[in-house]
C-alpha atoms as a PDB file:
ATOM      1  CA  UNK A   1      19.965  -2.506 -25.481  1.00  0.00           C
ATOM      2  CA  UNK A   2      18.089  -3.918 -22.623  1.00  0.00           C
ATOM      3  CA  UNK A   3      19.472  -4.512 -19.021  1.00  0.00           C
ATOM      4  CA  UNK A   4      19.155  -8.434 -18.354  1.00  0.00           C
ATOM      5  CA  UNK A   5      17.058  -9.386 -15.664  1.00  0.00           C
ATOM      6  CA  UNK A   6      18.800 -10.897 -12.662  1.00  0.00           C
ATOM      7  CA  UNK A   7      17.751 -14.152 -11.107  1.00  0.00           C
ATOM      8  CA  UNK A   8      15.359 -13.335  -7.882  1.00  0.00           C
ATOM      9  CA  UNK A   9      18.327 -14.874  -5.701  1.00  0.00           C
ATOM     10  CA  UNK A  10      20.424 -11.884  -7.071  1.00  0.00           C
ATOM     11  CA  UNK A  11      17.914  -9.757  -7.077  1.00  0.00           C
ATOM     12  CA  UNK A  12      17.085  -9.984  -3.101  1.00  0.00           C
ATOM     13  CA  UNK A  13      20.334  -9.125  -2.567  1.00  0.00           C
ATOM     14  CA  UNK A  14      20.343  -5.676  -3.790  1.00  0.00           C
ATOM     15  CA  UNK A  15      19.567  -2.700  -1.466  1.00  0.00           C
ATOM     16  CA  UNK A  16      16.025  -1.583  -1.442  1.00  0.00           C
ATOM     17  CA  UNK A  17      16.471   1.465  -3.954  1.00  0.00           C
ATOM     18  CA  UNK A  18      18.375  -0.869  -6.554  1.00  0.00           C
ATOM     19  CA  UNK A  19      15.709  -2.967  -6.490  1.00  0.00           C
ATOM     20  CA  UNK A  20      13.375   0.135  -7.194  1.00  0.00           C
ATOM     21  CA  UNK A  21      15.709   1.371  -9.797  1.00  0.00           C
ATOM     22  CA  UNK A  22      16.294  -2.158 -11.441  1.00  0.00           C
ATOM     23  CA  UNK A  23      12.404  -3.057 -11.390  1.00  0.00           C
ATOM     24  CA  UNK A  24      11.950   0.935 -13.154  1.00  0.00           C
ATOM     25  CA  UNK A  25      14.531  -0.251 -15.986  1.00  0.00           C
ATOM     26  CA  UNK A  26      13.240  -3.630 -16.566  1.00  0.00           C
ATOM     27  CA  UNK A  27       9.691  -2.652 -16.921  1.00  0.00           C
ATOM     28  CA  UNK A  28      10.526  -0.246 -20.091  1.00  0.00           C
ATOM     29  CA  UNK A  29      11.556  -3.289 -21.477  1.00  0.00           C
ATOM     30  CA  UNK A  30       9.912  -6.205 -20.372  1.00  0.00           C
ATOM     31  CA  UNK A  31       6.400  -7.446 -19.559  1.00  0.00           C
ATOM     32  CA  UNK A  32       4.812  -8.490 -15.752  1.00  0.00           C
ATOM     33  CA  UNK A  33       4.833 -11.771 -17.767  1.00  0.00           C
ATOM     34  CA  UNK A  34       8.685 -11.495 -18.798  1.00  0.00           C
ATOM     35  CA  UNK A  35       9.332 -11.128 -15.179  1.00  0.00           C
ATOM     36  CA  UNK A  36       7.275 -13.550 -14.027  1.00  0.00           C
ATOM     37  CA  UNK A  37       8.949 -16.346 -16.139  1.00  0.00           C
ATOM     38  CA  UNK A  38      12.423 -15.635 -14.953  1.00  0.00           C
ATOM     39  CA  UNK A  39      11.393 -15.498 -11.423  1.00  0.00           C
ATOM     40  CA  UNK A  40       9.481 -18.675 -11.717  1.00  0.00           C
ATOM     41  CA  UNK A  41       6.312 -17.443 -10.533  1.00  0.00           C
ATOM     42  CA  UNK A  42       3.165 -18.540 -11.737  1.00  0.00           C
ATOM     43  CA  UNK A  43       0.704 -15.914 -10.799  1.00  0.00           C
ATOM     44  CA  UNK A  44       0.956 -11.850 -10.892  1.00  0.00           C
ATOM     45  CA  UNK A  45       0.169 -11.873  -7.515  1.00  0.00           C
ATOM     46  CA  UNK A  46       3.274 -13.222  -6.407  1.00  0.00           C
ATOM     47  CA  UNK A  47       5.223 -10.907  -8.141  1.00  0.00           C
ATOM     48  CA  UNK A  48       2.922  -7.913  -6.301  1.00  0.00           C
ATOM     49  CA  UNK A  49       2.752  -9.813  -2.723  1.00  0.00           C
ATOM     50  CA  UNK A  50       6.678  -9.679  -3.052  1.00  0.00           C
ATOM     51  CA  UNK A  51       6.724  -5.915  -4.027  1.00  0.00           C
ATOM     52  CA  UNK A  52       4.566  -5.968  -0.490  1.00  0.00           C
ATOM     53  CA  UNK A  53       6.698  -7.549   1.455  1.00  0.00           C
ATOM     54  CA  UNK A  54      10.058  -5.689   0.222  1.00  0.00           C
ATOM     55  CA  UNK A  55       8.154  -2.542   0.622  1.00  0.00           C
ATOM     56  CA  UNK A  56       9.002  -1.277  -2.318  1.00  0.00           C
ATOM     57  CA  UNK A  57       5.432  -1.812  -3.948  1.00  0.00           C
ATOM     58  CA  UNK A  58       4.119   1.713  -3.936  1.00  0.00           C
ATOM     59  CA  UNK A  59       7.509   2.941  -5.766  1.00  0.00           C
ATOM     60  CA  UNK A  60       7.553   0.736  -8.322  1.00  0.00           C
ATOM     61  CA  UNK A  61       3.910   0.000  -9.298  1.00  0.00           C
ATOM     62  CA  UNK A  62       2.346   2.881 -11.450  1.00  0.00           C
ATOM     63  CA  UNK A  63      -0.952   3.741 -10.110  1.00  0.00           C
ATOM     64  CA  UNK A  64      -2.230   2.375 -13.277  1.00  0.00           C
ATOM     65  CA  UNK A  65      -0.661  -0.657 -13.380  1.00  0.00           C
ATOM     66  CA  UNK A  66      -1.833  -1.592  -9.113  1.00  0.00           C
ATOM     67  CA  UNK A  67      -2.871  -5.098  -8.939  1.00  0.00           C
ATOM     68  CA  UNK A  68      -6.896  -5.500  -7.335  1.00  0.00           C
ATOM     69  CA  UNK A  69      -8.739  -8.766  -7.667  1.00  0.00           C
ATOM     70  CA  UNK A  70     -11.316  -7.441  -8.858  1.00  0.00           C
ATOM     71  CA  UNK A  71      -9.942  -5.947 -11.464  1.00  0.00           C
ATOM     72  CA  UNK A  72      -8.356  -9.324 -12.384  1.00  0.00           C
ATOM     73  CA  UNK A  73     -11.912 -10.487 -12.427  1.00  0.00           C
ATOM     74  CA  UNK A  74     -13.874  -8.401 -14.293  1.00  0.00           C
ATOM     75  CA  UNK A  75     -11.059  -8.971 -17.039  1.00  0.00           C
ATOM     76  CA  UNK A  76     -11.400 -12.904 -16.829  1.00  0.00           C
ATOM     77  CA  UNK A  77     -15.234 -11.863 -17.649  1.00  0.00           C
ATOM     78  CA  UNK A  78     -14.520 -10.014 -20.562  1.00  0.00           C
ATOM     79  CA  UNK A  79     -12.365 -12.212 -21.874  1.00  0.00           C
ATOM     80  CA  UNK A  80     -14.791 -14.854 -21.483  1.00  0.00           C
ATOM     81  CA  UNK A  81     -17.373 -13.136 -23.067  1.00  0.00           C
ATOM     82  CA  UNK A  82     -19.125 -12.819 -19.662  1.00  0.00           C
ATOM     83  CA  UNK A  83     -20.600 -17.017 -19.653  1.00  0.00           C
ATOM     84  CA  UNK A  84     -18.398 -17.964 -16.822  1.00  0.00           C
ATOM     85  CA  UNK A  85     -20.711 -16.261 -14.165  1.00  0.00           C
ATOM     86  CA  UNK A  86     -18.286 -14.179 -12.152  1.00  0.00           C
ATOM     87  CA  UNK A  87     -20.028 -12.557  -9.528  1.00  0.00           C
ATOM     88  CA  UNK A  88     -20.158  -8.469 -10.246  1.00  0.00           C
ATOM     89  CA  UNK A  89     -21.560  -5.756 -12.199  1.00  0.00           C
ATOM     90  CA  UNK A  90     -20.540  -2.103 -13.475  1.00  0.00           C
ATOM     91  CA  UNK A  91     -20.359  -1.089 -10.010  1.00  0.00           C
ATOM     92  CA  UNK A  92     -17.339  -3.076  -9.111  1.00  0.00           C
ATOM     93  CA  UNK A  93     -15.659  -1.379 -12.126  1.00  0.00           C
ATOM     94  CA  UNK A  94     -16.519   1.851 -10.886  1.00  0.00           C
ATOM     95  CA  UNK A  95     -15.605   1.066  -7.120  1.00  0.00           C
ATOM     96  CA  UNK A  96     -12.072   2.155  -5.938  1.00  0.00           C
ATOM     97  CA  UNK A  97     -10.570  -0.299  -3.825  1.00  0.00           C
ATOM     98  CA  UNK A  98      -7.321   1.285  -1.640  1.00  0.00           C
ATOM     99  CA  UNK A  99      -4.455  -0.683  -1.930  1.00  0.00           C
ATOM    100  CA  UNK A 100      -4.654  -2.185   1.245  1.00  0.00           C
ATOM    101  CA  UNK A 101      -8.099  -4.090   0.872  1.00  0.00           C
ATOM    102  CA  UNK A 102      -9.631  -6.379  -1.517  1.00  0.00           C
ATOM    103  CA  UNK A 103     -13.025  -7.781  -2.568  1.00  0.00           C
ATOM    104  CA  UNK A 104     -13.005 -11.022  -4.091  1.00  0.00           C
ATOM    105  CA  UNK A 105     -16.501 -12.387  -5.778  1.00  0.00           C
ATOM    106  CA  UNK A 106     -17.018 -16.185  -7.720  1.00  0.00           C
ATOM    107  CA  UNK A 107     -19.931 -17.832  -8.869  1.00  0.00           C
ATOM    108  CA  UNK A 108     -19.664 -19.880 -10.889  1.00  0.00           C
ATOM    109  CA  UNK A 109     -19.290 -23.530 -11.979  1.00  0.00           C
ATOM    110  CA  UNK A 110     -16.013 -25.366 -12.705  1.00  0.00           C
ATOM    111  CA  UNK A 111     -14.002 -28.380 -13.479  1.00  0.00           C
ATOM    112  CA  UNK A 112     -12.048 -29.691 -10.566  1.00  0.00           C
ATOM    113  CA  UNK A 113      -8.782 -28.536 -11.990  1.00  0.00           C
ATOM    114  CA  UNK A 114     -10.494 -24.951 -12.928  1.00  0.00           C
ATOM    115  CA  UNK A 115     -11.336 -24.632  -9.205  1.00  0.00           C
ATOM    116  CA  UNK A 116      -8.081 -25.474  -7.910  1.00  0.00           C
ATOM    117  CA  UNK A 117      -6.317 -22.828  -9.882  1.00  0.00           C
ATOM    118  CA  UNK A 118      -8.684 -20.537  -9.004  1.00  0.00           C
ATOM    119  CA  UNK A 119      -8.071 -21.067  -4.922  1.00  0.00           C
ATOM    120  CA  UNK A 120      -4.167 -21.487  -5.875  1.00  0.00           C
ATOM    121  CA  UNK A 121      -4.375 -17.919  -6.989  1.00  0.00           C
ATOM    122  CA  UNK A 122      -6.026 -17.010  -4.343  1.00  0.00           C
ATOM    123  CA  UNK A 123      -3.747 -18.821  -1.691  1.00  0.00           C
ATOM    124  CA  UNK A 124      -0.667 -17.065  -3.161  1.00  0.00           C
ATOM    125  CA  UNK A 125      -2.625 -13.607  -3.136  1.00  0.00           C
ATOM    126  CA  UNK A 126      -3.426 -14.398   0.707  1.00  0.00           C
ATOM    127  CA  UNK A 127      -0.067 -15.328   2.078  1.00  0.00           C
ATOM    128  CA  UNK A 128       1.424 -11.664   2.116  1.00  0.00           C
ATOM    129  CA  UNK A 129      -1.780 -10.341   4.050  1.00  0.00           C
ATOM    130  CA  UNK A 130      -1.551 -10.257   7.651  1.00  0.00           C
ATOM    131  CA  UNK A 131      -4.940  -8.948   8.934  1.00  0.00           C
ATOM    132  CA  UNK A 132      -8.156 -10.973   9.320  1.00  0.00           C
ATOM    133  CA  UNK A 133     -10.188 -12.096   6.420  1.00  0.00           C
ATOM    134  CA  UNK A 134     -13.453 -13.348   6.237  1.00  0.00           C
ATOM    135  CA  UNK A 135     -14.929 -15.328   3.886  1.00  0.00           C
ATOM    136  CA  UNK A 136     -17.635 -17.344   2.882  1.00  0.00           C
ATOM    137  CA  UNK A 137     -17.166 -20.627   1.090  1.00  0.00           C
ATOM    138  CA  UNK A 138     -19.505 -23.250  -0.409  1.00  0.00           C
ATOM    139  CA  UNK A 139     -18.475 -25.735  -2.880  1.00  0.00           C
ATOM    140  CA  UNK A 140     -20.832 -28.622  -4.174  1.00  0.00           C
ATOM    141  CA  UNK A 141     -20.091 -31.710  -6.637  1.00  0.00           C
ATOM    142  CA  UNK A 142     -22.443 -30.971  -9.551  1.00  0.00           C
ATOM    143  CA  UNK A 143     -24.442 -33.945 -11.154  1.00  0.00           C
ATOM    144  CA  UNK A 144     -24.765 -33.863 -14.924  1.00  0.00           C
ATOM    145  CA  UNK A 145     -28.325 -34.361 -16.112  1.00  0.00           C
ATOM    146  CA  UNK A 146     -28.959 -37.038 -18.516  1.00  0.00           C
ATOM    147  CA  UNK A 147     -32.240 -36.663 -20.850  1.00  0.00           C
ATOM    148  CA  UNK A 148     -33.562 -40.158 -20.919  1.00  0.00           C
ATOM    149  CA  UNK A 149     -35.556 -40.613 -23.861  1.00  0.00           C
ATOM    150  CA  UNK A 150     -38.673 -42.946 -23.897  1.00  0.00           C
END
């Protein structure tokens, strides 16, 4: 029978190493998406940023299983059968990133609402780092072309 997963209230509680050992347990028997529901959060990253900031990240998260944004990425470009124009190529799959840095690439057009998801998740993902970032940034409102026909 599976342990039930405490309420993130509870759960911050705990000493560091029941944390680790409760986190260990619940992943045999839940999903990162099981956990995210009953912690409320609505991105992986939170979940990971929190492992951060506990520091318990590197002894719960199987090598495996480490969470890179490119990685996230290049699965979001799979999925969408590669029409969505992220920004990459085979040699970001092949590129190890340590866990301590990331490389985030997107261009691409979007709705509005498409966008702001996008810079949600990347606003959550961004709050646990504490060194400088850089960045480059251009967004432009898109006119639809309309065919007139004479």
């Amino acid at each position: 029978m599976s342990e039930k997963m405490l309420p993130l209230d509870d759960f911050l509680q705990l000493s560091t190493d029941e944390q680790v050992e409760k986190l260990k347990r619940w992943k045999m028997d839940y999903t990162l998406k099981d956990i995210r529901e009953a912690w409320n959060f609505k991105h992986s990253a939170q979940y990971y940023m929190l492992l951060k900031k506990l520091r318990i990240y590197e002894r719960v998260v199987n090598k495996s299983d480490k969470f890179y944004p490119v990685q996230e990425q290049l699965a979001a470009r799979a999925s969408a059968g590669g029409d969505r124009g992220w920004s990459g190529s085979n040699a970001y799959s092949d590129r190890k990133l340590p866990s301590d840095n990331f490389d985030y690439h997107l261009n691409t057009t979007l709705s509005g609402p498409e966008l702001a998801d996008k810079l949600e998740r990347i606003a959550h993902f961004l709050k646990g780092e504490h060194k400088d970032i850089s960045i480059k940034l251009s967004i432009e409102g898109v006119q639809q072309e309309t065919e007139e026909q004479e």
